[in-house]
N, C-alpha and C. Protein backbone atom coordinates (compact mmCIF):
# COMPACT_ATOMS: atom_id res chain seq x y z
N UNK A 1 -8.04 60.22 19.35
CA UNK A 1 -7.57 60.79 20.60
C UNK A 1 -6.38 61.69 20.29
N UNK A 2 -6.13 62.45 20.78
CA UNK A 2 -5.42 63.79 20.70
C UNK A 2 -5.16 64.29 22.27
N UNK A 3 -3.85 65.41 22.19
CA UNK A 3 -3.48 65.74 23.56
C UNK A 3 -2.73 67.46 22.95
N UNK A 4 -2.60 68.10 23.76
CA UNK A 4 -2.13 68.91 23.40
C UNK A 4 -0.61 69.46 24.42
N UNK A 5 0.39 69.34 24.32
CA UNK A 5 1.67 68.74 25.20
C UNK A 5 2.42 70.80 25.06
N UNK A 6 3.29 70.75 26.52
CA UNK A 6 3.86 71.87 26.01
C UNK A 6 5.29 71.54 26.97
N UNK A 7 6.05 71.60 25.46
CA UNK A 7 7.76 71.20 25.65
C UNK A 7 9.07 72.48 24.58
N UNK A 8 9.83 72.92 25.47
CA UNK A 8 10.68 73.76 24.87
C UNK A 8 9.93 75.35 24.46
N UNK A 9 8.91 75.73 25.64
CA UNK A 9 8.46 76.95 25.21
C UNK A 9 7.46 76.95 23.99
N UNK A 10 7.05 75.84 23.39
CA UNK A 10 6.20 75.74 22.72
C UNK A 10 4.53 75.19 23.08
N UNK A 11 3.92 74.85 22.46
CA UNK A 11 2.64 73.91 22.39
C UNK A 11 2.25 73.11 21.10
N UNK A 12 2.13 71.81 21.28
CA UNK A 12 2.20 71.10 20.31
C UNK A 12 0.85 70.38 20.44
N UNK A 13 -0.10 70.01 19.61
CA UNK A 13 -1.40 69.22 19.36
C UNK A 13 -0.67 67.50 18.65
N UNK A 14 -0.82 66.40 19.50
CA UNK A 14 -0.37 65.36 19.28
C UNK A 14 -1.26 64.64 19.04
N UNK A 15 -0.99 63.66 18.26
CA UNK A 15 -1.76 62.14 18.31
C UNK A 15 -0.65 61.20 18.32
N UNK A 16 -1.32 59.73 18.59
CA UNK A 16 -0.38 58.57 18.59
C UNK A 16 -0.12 57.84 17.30
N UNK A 17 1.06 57.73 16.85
CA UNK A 17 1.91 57.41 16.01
C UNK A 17 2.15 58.38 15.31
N UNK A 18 1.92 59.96 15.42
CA UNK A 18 2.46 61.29 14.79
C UNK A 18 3.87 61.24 14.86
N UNK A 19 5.04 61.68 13.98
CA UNK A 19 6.36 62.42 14.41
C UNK A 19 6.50 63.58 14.56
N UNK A 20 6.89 64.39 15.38
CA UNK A 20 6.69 65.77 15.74
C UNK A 20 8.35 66.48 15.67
N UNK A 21 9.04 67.36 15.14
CA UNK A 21 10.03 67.68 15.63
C UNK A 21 9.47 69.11 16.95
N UNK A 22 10.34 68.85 17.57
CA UNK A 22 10.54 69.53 19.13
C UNK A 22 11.65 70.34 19.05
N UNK A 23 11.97 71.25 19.77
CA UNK A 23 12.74 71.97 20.08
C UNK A 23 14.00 71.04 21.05
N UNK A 24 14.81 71.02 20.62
CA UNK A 24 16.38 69.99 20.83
C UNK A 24 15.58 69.53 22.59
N UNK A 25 16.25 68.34 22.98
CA UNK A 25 15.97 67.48 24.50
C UNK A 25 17.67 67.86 24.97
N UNK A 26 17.40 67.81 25.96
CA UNK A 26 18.94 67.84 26.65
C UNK A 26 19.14 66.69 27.41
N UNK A 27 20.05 65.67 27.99
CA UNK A 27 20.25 65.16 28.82
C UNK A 27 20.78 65.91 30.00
N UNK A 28 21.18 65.01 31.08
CA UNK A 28 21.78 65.75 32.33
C UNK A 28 22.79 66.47 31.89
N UNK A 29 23.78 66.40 31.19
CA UNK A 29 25.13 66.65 31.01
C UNK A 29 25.19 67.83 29.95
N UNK A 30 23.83 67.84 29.35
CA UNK A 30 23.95 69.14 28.53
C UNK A 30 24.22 68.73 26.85
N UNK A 31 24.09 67.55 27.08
CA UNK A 31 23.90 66.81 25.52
C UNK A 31 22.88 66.49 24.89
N UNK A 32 23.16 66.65 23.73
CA UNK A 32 21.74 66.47 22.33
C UNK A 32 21.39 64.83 23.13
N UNK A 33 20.59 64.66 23.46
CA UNK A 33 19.50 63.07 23.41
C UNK A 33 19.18 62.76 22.25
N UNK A 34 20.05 61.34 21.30
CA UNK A 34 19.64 60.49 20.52
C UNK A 34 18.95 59.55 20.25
N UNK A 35 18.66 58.94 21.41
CA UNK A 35 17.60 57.72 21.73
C UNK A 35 17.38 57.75 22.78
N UNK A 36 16.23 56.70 22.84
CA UNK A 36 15.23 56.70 24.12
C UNK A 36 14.29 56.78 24.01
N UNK A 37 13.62 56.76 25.50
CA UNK A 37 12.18 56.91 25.41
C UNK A 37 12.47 58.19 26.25
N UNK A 38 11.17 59.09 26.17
CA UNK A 38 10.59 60.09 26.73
C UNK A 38 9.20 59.91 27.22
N UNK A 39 8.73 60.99 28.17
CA UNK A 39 7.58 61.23 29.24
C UNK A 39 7.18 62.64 29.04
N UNK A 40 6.27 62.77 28.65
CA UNK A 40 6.14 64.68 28.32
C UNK A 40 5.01 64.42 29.43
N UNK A 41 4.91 65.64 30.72
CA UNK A 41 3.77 65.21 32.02
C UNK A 41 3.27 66.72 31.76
N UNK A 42 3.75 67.95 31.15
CA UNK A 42 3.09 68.77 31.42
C UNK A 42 1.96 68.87 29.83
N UNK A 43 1.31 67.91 30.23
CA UNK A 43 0.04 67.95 29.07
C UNK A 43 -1.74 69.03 29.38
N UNK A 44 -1.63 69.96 28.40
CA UNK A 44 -2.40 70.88 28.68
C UNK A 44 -4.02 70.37 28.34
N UNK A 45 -4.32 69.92 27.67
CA UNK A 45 -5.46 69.33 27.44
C UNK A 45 -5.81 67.54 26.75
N UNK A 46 -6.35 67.41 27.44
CA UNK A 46 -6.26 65.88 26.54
C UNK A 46 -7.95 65.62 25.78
N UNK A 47 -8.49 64.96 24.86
CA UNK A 47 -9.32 65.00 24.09
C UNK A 47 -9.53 63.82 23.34
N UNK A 48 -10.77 62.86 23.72
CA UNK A 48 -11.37 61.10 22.93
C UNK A 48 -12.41 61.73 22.44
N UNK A 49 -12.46 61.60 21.82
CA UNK A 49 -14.02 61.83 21.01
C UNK A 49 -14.86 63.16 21.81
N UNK A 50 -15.52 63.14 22.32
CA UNK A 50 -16.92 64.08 22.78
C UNK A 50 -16.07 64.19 24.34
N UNK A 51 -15.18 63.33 24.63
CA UNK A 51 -14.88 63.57 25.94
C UNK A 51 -13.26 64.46 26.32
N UNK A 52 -13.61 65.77 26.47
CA UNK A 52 -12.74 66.52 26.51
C UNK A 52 -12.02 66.83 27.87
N UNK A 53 -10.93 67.00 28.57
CA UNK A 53 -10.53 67.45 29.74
C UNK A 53 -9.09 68.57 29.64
N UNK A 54 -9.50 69.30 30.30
CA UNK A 54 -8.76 70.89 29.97
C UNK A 54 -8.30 71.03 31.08
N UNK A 55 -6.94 71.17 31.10
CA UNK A 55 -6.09 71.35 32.42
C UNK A 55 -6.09 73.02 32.70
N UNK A 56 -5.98 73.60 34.08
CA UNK A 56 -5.58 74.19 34.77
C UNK A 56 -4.06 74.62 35.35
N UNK A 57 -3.37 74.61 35.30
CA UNK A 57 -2.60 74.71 33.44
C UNK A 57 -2.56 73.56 32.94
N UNK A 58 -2.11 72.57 33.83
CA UNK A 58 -2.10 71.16 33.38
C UNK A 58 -3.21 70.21 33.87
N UNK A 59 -3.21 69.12 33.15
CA UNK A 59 -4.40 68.05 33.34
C UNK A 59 -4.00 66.99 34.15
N UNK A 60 -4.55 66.63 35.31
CA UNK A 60 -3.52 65.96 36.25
C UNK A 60 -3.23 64.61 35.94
N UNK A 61 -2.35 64.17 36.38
CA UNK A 61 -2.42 62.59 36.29
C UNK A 61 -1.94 62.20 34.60
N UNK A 62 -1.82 62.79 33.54
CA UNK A 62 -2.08 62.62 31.88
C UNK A 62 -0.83 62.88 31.65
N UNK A 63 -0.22 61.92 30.85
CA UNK A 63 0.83 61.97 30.46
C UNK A 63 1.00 61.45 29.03
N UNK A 64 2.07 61.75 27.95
CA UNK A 64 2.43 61.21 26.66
C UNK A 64 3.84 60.70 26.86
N UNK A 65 3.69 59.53 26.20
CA UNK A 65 4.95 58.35 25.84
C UNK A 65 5.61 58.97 24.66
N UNK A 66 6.77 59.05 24.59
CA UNK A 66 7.26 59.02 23.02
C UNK A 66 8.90 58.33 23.09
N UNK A 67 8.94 58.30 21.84
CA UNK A 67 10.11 57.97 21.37
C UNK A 67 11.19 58.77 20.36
N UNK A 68 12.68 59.07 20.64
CA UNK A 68 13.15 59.73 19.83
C UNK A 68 13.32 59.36 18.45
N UNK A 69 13.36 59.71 17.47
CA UNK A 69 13.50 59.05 16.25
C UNK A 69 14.71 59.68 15.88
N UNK A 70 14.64 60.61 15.99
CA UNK A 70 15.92 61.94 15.35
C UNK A 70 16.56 62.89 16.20
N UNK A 71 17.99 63.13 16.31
CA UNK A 71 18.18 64.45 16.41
C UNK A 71 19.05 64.92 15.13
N UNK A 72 18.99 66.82 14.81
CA UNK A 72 19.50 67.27 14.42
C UNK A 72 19.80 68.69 14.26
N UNK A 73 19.91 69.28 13.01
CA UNK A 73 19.55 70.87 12.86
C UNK A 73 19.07 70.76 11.93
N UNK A 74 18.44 71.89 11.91
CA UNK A 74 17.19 72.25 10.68
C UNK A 74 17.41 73.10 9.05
N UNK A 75 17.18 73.16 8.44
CA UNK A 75 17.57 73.98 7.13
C UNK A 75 18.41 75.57 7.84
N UNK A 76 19.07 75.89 6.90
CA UNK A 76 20.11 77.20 7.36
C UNK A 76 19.03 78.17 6.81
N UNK A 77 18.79 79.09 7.44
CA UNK A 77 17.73 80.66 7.42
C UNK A 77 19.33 81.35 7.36
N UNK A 78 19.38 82.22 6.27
CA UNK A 78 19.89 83.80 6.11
C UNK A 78 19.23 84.10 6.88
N UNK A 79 20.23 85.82 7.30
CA UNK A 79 20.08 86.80 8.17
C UNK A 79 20.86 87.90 7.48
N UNK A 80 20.55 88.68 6.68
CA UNK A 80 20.97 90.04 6.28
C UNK A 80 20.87 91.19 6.87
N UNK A 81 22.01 91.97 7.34
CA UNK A 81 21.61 93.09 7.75
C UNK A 81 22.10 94.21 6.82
N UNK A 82 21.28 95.73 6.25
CA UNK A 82 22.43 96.39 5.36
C UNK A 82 21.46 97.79 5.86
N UNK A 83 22.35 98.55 5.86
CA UNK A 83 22.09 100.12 5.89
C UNK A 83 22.53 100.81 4.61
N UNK A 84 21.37 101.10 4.27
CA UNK A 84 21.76 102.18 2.78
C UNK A 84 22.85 103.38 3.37
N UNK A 85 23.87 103.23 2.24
CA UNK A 85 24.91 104.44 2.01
C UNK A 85 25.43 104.40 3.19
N UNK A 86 25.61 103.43 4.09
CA UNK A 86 26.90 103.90 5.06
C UNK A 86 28.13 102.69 5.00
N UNK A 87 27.70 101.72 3.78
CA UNK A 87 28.76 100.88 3.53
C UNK A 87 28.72 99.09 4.29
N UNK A 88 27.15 99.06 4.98
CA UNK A 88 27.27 98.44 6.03
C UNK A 88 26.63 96.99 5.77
N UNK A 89 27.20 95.48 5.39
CA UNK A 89 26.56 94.74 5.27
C UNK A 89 27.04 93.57 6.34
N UNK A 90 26.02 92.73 6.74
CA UNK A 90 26.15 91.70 7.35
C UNK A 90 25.68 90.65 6.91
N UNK A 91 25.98 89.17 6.85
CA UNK A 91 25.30 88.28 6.51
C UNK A 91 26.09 87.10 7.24
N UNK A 92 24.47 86.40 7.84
CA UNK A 92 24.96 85.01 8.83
C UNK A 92 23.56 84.37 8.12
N UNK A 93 24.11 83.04 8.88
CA UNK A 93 23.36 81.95 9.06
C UNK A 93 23.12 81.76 10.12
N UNK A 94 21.67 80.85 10.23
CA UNK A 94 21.57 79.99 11.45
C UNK A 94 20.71 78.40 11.54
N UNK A 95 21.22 77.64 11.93
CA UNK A 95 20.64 76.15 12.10
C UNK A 95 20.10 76.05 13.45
N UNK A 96 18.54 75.85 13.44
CA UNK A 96 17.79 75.84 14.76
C UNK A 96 18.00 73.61 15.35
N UNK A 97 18.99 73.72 16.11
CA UNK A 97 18.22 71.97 16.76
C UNK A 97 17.18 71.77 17.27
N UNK A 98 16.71 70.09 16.25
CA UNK A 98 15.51 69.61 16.88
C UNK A 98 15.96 68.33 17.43
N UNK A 99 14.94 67.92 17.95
CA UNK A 99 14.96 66.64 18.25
C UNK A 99 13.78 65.83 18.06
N UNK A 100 13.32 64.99 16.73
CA UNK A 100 12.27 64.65 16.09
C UNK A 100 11.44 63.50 17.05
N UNK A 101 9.99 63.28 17.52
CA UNK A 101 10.10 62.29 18.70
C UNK A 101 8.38 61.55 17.47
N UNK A 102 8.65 59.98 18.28
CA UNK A 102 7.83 59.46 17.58
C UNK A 102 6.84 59.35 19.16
N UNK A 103 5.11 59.92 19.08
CA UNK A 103 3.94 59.39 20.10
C UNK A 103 3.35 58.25 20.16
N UNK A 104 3.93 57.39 21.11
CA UNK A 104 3.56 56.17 21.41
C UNK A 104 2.21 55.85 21.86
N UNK A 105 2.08 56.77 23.10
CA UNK A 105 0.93 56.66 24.03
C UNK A 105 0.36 57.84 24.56
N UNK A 106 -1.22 58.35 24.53
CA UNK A 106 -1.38 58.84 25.40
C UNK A 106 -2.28 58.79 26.67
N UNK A 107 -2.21 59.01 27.48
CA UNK A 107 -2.91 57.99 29.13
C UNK A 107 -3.28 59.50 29.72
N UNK A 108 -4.61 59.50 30.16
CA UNK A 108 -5.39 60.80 31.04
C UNK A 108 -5.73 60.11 32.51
């Protein structure tokens, strides 16, 4: 069984007991979420064997359980910028937050 979930502008293809990192969770207050449980409801397709159901955007009623396992940031990506012959270099970093979730359940 498989589901296909869409959280943080993404789309993710799940199964149960997968770890997935996600794009960072927020709480109310605007804070990284370290633990807990989670409810992902906007699930786009869900899928048992031969028996498939494809939401409109979403599939009604179908929801995934998870659990946080992790938060953090991700490996540092360079960012170079340089223009030949006008003297011009830039160089940054950047660390993308995730928030790693363990799939408990999924229910259609």
């Amino acid at each position: 069984m498989y589901a296909v979930i869409a959280t943080g502008g993404k789309q993710y293809r799940v199964q149960p007991g997968e770890t997935i990192r996600i794009e960072r969770l927020n709480d109310d207050a605007g804070q990284a979420r370290t633990e807990g449980a989670v409810t992902f409801d906007e699930v786009l397709l869900v899928a048992d064997g031969e028996n498939v159901k494809i939401g409109t955007p979403k599939v009604a009623g179908a929801k995934v359980e998870a659990e946080i396992v992790e938060a953090g940031r991700g490996e540092k990506l360079l960012i170079y910028k340089y223009r030949r012959r006008k003297g011009y270099r830039r160089k940054t970093g950047h660390r993308q937050p995730f928030t790693a979730v363990k799939i408990k359940s999924i229910s259609a």
